[in-house]
Each structure stands twice: as structure tokens, then as C-alpha cells.
C-alpha atoms as a PDB file:
ATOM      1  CA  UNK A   1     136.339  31.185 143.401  1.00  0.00           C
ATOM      2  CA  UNK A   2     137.831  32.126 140.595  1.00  0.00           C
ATOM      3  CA  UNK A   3     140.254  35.203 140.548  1.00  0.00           C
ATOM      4  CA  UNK A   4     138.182  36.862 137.615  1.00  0.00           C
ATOM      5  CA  UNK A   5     134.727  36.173 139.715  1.00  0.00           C
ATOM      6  CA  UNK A   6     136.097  37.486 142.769  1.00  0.00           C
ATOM      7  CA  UNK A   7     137.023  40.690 140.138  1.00  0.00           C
ATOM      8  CA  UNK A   8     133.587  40.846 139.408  1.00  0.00           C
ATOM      9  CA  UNK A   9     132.178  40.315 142.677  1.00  0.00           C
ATOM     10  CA  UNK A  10     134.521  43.325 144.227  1.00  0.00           C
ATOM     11  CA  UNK A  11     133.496  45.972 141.211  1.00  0.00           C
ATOM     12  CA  UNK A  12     129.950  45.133 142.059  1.00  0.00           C
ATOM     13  CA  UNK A  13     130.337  45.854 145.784  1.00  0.00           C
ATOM     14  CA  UNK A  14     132.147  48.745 145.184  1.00  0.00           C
ATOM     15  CA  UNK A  15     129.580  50.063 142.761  1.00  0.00           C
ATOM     16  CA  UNK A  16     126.752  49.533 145.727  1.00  0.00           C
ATOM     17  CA  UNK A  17     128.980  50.866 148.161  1.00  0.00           C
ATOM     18  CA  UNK A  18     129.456  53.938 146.029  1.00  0.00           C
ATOM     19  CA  UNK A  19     125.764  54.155 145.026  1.00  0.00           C
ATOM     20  CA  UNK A  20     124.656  54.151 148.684  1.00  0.00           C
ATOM     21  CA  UNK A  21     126.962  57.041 149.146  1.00  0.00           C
ATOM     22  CA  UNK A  22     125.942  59.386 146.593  1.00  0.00           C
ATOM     23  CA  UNK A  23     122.354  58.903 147.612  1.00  0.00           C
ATOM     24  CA  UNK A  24     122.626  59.541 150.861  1.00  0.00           C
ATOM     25  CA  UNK A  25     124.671  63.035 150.020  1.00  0.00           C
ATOM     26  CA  UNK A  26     121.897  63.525 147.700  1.00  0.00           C
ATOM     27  CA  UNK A  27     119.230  62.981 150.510  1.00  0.00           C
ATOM     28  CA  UNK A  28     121.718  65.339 152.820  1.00  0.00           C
ATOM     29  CA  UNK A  29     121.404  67.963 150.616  1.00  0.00           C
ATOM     30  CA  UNK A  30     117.573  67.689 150.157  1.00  0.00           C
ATOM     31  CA  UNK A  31     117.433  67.609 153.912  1.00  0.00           C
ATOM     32  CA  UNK A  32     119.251  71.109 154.256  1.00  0.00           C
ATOM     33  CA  UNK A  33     117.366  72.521 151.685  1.00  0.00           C
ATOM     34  CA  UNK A  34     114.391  71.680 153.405  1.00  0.00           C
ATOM     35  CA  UNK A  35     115.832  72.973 156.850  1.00  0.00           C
ATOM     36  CA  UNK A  36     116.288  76.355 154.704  1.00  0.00           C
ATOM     37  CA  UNK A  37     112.957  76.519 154.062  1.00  0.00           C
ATOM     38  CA  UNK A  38     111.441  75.733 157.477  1.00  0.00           C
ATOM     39  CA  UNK A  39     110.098  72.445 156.319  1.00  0.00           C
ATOM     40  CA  UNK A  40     111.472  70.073 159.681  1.00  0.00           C
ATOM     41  CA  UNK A  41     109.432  67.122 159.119  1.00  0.00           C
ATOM     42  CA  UNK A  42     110.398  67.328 155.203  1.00  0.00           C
ATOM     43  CA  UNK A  43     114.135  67.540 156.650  1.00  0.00           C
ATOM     44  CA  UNK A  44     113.982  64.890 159.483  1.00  0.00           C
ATOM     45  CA  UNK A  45     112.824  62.404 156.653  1.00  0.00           C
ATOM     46  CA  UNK A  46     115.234  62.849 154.011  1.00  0.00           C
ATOM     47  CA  UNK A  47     118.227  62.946 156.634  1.00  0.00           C
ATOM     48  CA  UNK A  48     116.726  60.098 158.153  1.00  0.00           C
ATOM     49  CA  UNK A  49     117.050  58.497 154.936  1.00  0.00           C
ATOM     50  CA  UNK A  50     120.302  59.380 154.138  1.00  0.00           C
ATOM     51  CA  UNK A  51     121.656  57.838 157.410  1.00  0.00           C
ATOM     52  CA  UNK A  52     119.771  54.513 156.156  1.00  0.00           C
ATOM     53  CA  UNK A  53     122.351  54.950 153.070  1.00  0.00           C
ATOM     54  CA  UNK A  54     124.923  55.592 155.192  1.00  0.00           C
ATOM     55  CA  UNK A  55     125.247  55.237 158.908  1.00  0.00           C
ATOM     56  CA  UNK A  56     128.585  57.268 159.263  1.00  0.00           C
ATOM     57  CA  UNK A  57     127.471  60.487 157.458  1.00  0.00           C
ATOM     58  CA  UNK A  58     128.370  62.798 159.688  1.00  0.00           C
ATOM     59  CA  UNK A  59     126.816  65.814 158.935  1.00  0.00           C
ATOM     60  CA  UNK A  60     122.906  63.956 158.436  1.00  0.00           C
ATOM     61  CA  UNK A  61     123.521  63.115 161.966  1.00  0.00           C
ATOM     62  CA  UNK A  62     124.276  66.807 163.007  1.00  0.00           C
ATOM     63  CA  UNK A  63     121.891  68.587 161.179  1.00  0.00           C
ATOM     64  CA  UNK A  64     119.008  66.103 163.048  1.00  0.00           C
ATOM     65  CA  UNK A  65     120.733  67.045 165.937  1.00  0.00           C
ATOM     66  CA  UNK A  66     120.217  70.532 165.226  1.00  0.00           C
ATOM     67  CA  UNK A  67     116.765  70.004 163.716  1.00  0.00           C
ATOM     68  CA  UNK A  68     115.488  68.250 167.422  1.00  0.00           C
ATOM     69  CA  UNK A  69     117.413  71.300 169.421  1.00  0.00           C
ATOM     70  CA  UNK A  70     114.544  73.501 167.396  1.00  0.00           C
ATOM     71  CA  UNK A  71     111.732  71.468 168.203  1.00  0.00           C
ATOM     72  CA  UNK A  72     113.026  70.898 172.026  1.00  0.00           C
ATOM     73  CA  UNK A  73     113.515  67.113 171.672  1.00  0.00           C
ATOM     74  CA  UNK A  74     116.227  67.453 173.545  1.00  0.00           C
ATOM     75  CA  UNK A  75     116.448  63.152 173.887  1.00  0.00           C
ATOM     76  CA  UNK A  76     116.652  62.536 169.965  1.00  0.00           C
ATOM     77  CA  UNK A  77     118.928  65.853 170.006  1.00  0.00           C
ATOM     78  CA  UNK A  78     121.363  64.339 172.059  1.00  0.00           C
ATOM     79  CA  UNK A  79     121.485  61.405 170.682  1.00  0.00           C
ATOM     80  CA  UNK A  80     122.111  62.995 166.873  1.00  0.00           C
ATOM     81  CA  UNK A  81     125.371  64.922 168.416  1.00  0.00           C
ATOM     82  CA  UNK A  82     126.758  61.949 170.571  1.00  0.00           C
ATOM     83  CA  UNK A  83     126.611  60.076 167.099  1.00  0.00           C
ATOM     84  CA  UNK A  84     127.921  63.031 165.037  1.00  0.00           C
ATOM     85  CA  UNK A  85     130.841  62.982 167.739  1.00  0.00           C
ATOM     86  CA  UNK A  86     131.107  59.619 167.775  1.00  0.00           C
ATOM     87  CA  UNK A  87     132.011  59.439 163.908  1.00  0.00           C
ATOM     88  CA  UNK A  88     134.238  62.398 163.910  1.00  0.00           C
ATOM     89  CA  UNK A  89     135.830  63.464 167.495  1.00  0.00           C
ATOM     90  CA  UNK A  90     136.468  66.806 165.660  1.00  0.00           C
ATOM     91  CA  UNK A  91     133.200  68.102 164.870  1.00  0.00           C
ATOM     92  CA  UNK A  92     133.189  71.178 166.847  1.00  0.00           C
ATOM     93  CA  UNK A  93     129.744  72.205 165.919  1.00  0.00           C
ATOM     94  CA  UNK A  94     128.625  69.066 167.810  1.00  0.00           C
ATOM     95  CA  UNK A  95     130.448  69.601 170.623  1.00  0.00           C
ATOM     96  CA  UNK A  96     128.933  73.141 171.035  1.00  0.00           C
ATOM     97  CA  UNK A  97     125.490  72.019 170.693  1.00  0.00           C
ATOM     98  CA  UNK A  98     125.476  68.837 172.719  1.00  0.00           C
ATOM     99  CA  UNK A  99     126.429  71.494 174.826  1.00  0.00           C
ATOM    100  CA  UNK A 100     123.695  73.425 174.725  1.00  0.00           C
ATOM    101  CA  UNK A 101     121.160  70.408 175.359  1.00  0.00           C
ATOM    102  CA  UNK A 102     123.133  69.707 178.083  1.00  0.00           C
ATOM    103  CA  UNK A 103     122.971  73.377 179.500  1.00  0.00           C
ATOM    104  CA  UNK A 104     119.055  72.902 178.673  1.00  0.00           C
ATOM    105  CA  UNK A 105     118.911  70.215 180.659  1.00  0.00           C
ATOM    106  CA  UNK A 106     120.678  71.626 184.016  1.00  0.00           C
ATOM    107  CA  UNK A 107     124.304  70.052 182.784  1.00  0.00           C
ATOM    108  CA  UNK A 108     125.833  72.596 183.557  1.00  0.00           C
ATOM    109  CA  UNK A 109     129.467  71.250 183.942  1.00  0.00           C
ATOM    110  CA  UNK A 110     129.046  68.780 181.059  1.00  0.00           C
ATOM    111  CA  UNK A 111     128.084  71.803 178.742  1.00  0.00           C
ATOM    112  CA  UNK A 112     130.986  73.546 179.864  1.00  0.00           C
ATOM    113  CA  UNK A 113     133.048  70.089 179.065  1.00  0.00           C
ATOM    114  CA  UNK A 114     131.716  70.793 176.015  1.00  0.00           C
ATOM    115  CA  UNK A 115     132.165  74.571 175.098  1.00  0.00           C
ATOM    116  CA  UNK A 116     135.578  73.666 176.127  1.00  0.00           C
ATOM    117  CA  UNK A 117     135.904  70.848 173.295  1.00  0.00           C
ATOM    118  CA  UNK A 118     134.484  73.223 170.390  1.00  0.00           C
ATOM    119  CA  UNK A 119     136.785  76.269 171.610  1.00  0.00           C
ATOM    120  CA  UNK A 120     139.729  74.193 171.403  1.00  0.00           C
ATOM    121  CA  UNK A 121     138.965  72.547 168.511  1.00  0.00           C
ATOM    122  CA  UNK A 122     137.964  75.976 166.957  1.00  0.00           C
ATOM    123  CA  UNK A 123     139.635  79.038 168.783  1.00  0.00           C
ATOM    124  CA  UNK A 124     137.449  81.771 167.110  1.00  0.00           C
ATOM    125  CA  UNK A 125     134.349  79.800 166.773  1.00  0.00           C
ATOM    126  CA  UNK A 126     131.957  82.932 167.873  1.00  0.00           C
ATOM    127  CA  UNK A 127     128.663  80.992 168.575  1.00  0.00           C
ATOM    128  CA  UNK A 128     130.551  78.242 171.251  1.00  0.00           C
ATOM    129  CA  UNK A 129     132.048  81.449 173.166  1.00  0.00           C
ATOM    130  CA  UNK A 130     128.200  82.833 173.388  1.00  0.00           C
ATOM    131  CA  UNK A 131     126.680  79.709 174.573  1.00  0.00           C
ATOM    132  CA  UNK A 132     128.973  79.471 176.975  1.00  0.00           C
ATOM    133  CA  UNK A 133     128.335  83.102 178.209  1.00  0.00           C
ATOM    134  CA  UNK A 134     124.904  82.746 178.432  1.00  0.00           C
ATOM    135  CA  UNK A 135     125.188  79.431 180.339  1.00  0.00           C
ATOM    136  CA  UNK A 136     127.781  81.146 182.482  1.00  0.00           C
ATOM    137  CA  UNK A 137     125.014  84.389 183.004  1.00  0.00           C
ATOM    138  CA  UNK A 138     122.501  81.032 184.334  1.00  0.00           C
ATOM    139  CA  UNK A 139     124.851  80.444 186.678  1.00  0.00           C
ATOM    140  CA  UNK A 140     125.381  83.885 187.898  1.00  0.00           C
ATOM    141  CA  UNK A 141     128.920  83.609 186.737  1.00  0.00           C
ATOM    142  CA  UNK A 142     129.077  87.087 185.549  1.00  0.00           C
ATOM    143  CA  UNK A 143     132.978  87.613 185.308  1.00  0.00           C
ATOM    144  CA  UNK A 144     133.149  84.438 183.251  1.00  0.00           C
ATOM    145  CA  UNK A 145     130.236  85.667 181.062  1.00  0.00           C
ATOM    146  CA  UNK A 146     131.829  89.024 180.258  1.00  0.00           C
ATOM    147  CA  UNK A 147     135.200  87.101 179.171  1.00  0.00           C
ATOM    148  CA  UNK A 148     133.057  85.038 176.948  1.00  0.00           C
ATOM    149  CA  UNK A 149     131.120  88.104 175.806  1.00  0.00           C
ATOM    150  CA  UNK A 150     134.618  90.008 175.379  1.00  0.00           C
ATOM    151  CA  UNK A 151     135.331  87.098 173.078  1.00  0.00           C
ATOM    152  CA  UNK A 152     132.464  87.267 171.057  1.00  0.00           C
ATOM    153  CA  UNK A 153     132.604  91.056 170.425  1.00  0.00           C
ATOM    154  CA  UNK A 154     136.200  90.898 169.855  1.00  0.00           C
ATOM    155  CA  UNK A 155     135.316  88.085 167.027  1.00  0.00           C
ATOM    156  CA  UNK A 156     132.135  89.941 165.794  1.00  0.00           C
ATOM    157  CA  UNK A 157     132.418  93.706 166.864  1.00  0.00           C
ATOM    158  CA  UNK A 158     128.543  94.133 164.947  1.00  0.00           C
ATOM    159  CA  UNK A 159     126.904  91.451 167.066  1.00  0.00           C
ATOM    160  CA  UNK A 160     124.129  93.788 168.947  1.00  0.00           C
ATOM    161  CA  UNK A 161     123.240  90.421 170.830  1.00  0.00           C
ATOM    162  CA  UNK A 162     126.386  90.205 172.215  1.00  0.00           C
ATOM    163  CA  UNK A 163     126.744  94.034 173.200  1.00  0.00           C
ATOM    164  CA  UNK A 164     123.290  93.438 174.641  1.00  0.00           C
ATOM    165  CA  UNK A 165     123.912  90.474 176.845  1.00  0.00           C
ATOM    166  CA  UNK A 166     127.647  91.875 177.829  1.00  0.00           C
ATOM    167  CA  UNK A 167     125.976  94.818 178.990  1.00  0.00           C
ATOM    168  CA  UNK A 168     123.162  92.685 181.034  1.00  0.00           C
ATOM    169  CA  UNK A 169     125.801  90.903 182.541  1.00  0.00           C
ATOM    170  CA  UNK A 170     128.342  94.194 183.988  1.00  0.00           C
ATOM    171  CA  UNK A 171     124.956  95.725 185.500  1.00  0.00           C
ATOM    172  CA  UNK A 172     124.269  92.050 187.078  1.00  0.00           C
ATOM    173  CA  UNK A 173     127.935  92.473 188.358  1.00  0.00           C
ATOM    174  CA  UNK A 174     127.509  95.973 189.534  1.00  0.00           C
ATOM    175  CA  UNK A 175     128.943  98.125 186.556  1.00  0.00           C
ATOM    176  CA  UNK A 176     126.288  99.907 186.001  1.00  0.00           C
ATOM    177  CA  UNK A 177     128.021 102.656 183.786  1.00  0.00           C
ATOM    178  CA  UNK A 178     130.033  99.741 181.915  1.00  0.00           C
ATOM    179  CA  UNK A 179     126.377  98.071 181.158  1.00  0.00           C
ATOM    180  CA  UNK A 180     124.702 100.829 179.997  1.00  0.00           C
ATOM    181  CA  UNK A 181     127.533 102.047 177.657  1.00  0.00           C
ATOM    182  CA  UNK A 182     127.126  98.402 176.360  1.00  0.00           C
ATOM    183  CA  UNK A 183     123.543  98.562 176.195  1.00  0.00           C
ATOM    184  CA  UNK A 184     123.852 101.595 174.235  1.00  0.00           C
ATOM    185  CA  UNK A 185     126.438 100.273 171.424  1.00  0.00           C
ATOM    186  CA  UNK A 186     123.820  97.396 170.934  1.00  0.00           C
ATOM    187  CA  UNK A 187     121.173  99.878 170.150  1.00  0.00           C
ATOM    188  CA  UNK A 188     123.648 101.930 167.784  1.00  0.00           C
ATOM    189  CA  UNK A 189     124.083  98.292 165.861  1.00  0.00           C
ATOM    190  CA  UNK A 190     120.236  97.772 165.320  1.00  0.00           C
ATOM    191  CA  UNK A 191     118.851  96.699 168.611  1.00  0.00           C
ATOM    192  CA  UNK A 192     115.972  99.474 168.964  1.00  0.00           C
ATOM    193  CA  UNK A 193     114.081  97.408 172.034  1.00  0.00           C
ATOM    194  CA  UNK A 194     117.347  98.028 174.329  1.00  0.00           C
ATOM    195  CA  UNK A 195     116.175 101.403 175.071  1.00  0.00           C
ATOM    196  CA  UNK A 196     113.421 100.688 177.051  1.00  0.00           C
ATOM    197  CA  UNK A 197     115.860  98.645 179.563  1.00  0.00           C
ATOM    198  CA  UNK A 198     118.171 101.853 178.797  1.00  0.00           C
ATOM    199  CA  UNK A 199     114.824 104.243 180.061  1.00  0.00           C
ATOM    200  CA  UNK A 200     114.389 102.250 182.989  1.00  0.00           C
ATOM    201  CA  UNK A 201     117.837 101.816 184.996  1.00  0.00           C
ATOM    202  CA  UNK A 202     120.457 103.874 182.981  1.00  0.00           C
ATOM    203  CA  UNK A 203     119.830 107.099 185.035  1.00  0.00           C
END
């Protein structure tokens, strides 16, 4: 071949190549917009389309991932993350949430592999400390849960959720004064339906 032909033939892979790319960001960004708006089936076929543009975009791959955690497909959820991961070994959202199918699915020690991963890939990443704690409060782990929790509200000191489950877990531990003070600040940040559980053991 000639060196001008091979040129030629190079620019017009490239320009495919490039092409491909920009429609599958294009079909990414249709996809989240669709996630926005509750539309899933809208999302899971645009994102499915952008992966048939291009196979290592990782965040089509996660945001299916995250789609199938909603809808409890926990199989085609798993397999989104383990790809997502498999592109990019730093993709601590992944991590967390492979995590959380795992804990889902009675994994307990491979979610906390997992938690693990996205905290040390991300050391203030709020959402992988909560998981955690709430896989922890399955287990009846309630010291680790309230380290988790202690995390989370030290992170996000507005996060009524957090005050809320901290608070479950203390009275689960027997700190019963430490669970209702917590139960309390969760009701303070918004939480109004805590103070029936308040009514009925904080006395």
C-alpha cells in the first residue's frame, strides 16, 4: 500500500473511531437525562446503545448498574459494576454499589471487601460509609455501625437519616439515652416520623 493510502485509510478510521465516541457520550447523556426523569426503560435503551458505540464507556456501564439496583435485578446489576470496575479499577461509586448487591444478596464479607475499596479510594465518600453501617446494623454489628454512622454525621452533620439510624443502632447496643438524644437531633433536622419511635421507648 501506498504511504498516502495508508494516510487515508488511518484519517478514516480515526474519524469512525471518533464518531462512535461522540455518539455514545451523546446516548450517555440522553440516558441520564432520562434516569432524571424516572423514565428506566427510556434510560436502559439509550445506555445500552451507547455501550454498542463504545464498549469501554465507563460511566453507561455504571449508571445500568445503578438503573438494575432500582428495579432489583440484582444479576444484570452486578454484572454493570463488575464491568464498570473492570474498565476503571478506580471507580469508587462501583465499588460501593457492587457492594450493596452483594449485601442484598447475603455477601456480606464481599460487600464489606467492597465498602473497603470505595473508602479507600474515596476517604470522605459519605454514601459508602452508610452502606456499610447499615450492612453492619444486618449483622448486628452495632459498634461498627455507630463508627460508620459517626463518619457519616461527621461528613454530613444535616443528614437526619444518619442521626436516625445512629440512634437505632446505640439503643440496639444498649444506650438508650445516647439513642434517643440521636433520635431527637434527626427530628430537629426534618425527620417528623421519629417521634413516634421517640413516644414509644424514650421514657
Amino acid at each position: 500500500m501506498r504511504p498516502l493510502a495508508a494516510g487515508f485509510l488511518f484519517l478514516l478510521i480515526s474519524g469512525s473511531l471518533f464518531a462512535q465516541s461522540k455518539k455514545a457520550e451523546h446516548l450517555l447523556e440522553k440516558g441520564r437525562e432520562k434516569i432524571l426523569k424516572e423514565d428506566l426503560d427510556g434510560a436502559i435503551e439509550d445506555l445500552s446503545g451507547a455501550i454498542s458505540h463504545d464498549s469501554t464507556l465507563t460511566e453507561a456501564h455504571y449508571e445500568l448498574g445503578v438503573i438494575y439496583l432500582k428495579l432489583s435485578n440484582t444479576k444484570s446489576a452486578m454484572q454493570s459494576f463488575n464491568r464498570a470496575i473492570e474498565i476503571d479499577s478506580t471507580h469508587s461509586r462501583a465499588y460501593k454499589n457492587r457492594g450493596k448487591v452483594k449485601a442484598i444478596l447475603q455477601d456480606y464479607r464481599g460487600a464489606m471487601e467492597d465498602f473497603k475499596r470505595a473508602i479507600a479510594l474515596d476517604e470522605k465518600y459519605v454514601n459508602a460509609y452508610f452502606d456499610r453501617a447499615v450492612t453492619w446494623m444486618q449483622l448486628k454489628k452495632y459498634d461498627q455501625a455507630i463508627r460508620d454512622f459517626d463518619m457519616v454525621i461527621k461528613l454530613s452533620p444535616k443528614d437526619a437519616e444518619a442521626w436516625l439510624q445512629r440512634g437505632s443502632a446505640k439503643i440496639y447496643n444498649g444506650d438508650k439515652e445516647g439513642g434517643c438524644l440521636d433520635w431527637s437531633k434527626s427530628g430537629e433536622l426534618g425527620n417528623i416520623n421519629v417521634y413516634e419511635l421517640i413516644r414509644k421507648n424514650c421514657h
